[in-house]
C-alpha atoms as a PDB file:
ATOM      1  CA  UNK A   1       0.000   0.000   0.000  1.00  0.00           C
ATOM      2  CA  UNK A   2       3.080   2.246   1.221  1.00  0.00           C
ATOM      3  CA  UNK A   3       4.026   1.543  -2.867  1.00  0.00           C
ATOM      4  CA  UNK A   4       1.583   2.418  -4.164  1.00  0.00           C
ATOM      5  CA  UNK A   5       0.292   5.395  -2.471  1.00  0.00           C
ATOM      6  CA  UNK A   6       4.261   6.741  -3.178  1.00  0.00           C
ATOM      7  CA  UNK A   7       4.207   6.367  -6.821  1.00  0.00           C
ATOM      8  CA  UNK A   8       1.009   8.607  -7.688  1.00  0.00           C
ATOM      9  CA  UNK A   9       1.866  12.119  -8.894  1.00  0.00           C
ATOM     10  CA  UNK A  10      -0.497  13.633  -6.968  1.00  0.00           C
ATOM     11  CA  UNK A  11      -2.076  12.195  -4.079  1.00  0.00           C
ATOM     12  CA  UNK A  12      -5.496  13.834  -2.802  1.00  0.00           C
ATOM     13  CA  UNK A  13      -7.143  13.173   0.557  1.00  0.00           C
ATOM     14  CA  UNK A  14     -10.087  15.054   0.972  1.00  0.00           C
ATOM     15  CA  UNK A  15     -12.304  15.743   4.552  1.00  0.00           C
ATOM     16  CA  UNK A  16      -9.109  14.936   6.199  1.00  0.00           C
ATOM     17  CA  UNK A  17      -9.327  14.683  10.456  1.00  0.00           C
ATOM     18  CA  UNK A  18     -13.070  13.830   9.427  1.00  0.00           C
ATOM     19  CA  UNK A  19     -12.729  10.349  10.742  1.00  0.00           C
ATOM     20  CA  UNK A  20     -10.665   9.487  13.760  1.00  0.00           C
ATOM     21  CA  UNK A  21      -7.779   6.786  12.439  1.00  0.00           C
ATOM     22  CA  UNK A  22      -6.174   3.848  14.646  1.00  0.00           C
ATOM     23  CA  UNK A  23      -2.649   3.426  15.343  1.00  0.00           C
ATOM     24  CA  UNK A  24      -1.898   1.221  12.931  1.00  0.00           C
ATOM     25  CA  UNK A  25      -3.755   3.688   9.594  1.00  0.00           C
ATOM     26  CA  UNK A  26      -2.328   6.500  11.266  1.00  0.00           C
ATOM     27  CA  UNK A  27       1.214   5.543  11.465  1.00  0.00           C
ATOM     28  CA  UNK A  28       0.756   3.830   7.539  1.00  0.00           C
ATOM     29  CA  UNK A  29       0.096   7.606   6.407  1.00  0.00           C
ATOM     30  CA  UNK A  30       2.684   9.043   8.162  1.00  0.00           C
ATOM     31  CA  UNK A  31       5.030   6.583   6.027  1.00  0.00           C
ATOM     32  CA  UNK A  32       3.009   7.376   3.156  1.00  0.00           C
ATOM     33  CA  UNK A  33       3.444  11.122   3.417  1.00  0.00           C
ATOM     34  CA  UNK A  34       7.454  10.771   4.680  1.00  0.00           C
ATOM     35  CA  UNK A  35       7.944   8.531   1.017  1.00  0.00           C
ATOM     36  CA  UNK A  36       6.112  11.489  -0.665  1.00  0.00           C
ATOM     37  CA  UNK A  37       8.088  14.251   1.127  1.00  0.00           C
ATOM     38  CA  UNK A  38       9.939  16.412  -1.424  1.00  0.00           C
ATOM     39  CA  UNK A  39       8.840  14.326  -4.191  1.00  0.00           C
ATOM     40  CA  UNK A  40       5.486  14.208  -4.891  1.00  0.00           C
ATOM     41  CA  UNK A  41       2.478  16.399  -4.815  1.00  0.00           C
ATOM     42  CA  UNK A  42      -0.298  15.574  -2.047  1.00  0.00           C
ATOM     43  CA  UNK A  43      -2.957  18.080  -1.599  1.00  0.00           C
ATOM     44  CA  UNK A  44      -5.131  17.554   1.889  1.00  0.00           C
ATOM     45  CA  UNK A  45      -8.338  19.213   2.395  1.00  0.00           C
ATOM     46  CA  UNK A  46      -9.500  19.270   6.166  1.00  0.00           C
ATOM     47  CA  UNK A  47     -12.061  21.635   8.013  1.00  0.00           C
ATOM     48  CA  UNK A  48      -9.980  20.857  11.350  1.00  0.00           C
ATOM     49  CA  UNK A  49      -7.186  23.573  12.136  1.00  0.00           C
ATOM     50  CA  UNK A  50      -4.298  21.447  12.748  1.00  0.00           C
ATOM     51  CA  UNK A  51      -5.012  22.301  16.648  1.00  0.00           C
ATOM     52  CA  UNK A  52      -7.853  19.767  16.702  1.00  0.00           C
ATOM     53  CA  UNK A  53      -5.800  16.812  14.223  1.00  0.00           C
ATOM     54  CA  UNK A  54      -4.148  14.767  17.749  1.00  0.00           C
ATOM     55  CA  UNK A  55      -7.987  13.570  18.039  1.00  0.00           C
ATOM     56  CA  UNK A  56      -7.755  12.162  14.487  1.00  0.00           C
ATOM     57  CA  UNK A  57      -4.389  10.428  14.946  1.00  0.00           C
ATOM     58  CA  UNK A  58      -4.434   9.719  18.474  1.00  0.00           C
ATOM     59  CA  UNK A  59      -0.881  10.470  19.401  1.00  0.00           C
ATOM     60  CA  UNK A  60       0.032  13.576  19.481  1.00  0.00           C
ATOM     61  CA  UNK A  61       3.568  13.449  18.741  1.00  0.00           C
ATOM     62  CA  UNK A  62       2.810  11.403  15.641  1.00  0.00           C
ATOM     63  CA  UNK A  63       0.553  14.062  14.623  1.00  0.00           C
ATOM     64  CA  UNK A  64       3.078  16.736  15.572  1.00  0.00           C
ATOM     65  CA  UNK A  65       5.171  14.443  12.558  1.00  0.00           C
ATOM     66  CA  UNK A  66       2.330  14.312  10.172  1.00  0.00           C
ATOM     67  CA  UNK A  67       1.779  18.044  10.021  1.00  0.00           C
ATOM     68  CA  UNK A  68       5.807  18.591  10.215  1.00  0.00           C
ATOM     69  CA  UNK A  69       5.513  16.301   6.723  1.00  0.00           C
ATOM     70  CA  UNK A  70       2.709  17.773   4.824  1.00  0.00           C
ATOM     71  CA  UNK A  71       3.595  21.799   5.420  1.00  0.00           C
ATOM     72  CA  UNK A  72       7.401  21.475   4.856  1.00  0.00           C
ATOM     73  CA  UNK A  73       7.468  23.768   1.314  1.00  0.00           C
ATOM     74  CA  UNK A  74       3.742  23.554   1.227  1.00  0.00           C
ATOM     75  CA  UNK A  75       1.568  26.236   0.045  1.00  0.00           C
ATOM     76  CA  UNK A  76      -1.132  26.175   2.276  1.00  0.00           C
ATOM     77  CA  UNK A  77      -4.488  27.627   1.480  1.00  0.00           C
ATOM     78  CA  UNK A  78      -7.216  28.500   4.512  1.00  0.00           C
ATOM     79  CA  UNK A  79     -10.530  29.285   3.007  1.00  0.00           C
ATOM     80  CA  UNK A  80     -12.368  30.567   6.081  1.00  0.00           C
ATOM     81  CA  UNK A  81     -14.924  28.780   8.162  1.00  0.00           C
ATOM     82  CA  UNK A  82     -17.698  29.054   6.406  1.00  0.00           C
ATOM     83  CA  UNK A  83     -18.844  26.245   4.441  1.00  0.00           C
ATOM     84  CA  UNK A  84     -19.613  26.651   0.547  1.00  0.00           C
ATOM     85  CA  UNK A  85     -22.223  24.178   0.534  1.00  0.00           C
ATOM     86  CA  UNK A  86     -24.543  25.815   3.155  1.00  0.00           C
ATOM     87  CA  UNK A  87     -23.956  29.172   1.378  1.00  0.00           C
ATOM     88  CA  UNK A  88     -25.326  27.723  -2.065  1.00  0.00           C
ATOM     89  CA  UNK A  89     -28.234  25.873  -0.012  1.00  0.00           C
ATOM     90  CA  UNK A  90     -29.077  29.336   1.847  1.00  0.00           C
ATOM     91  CA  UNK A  91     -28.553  31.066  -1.726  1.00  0.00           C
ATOM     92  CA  UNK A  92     -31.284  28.669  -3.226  1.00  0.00           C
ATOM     93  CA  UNK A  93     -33.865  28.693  -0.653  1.00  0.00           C
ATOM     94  CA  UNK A  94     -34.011  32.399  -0.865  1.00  0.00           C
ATOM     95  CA  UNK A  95     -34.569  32.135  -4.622  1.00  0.00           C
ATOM     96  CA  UNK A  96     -37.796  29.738  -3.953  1.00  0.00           C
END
């Protein structure tokens, strides 16, 4: 899987943090994202500030890693909190 996941030229993970991982899948992406590092592109989309991502991975220093991995040369991109979906929904219901 680490293979695999390392070859792709970009690798996406969307609603990161959205689901808490186990030991074991947390410390699989960390190897995923250190085989990546400085090679390849991963883009992460998360609506957790990386404050709230230890309850995701569980261990706090790993996560302390995980976030050392994936901003190192990143260009990182915070969109706000408020969500686009519930603006279109409000947008259309006002329209009705």
């Amino acid at each position: 899987m680490i293979a695999r996941y390392s070859k792709v030229d970009l690798l996406c993970l969307d609603e990161f943090g959205y689901l808490n991982l186990d030991k074991k899948g947390a410390k699989l992406l960390f190897q995923i994202f250190t085989e990546r590092e400085e090679c390849k592109a991963t883009a992460v989309a998360a609506n957790s500030p990386f404050a709230e991502w230890d309850e995701t991975f569980g261990d706090p220093r790993l996560c302390a890693a995980i976030a050392d991995r994936i901003t190192f040369r990143c260009t990182l991109l915070q969109t706000g909190t408020e969500s686009y979906r519930f603006r279109v929904t409000e947008a259309e219901r006002r329209t009705l």
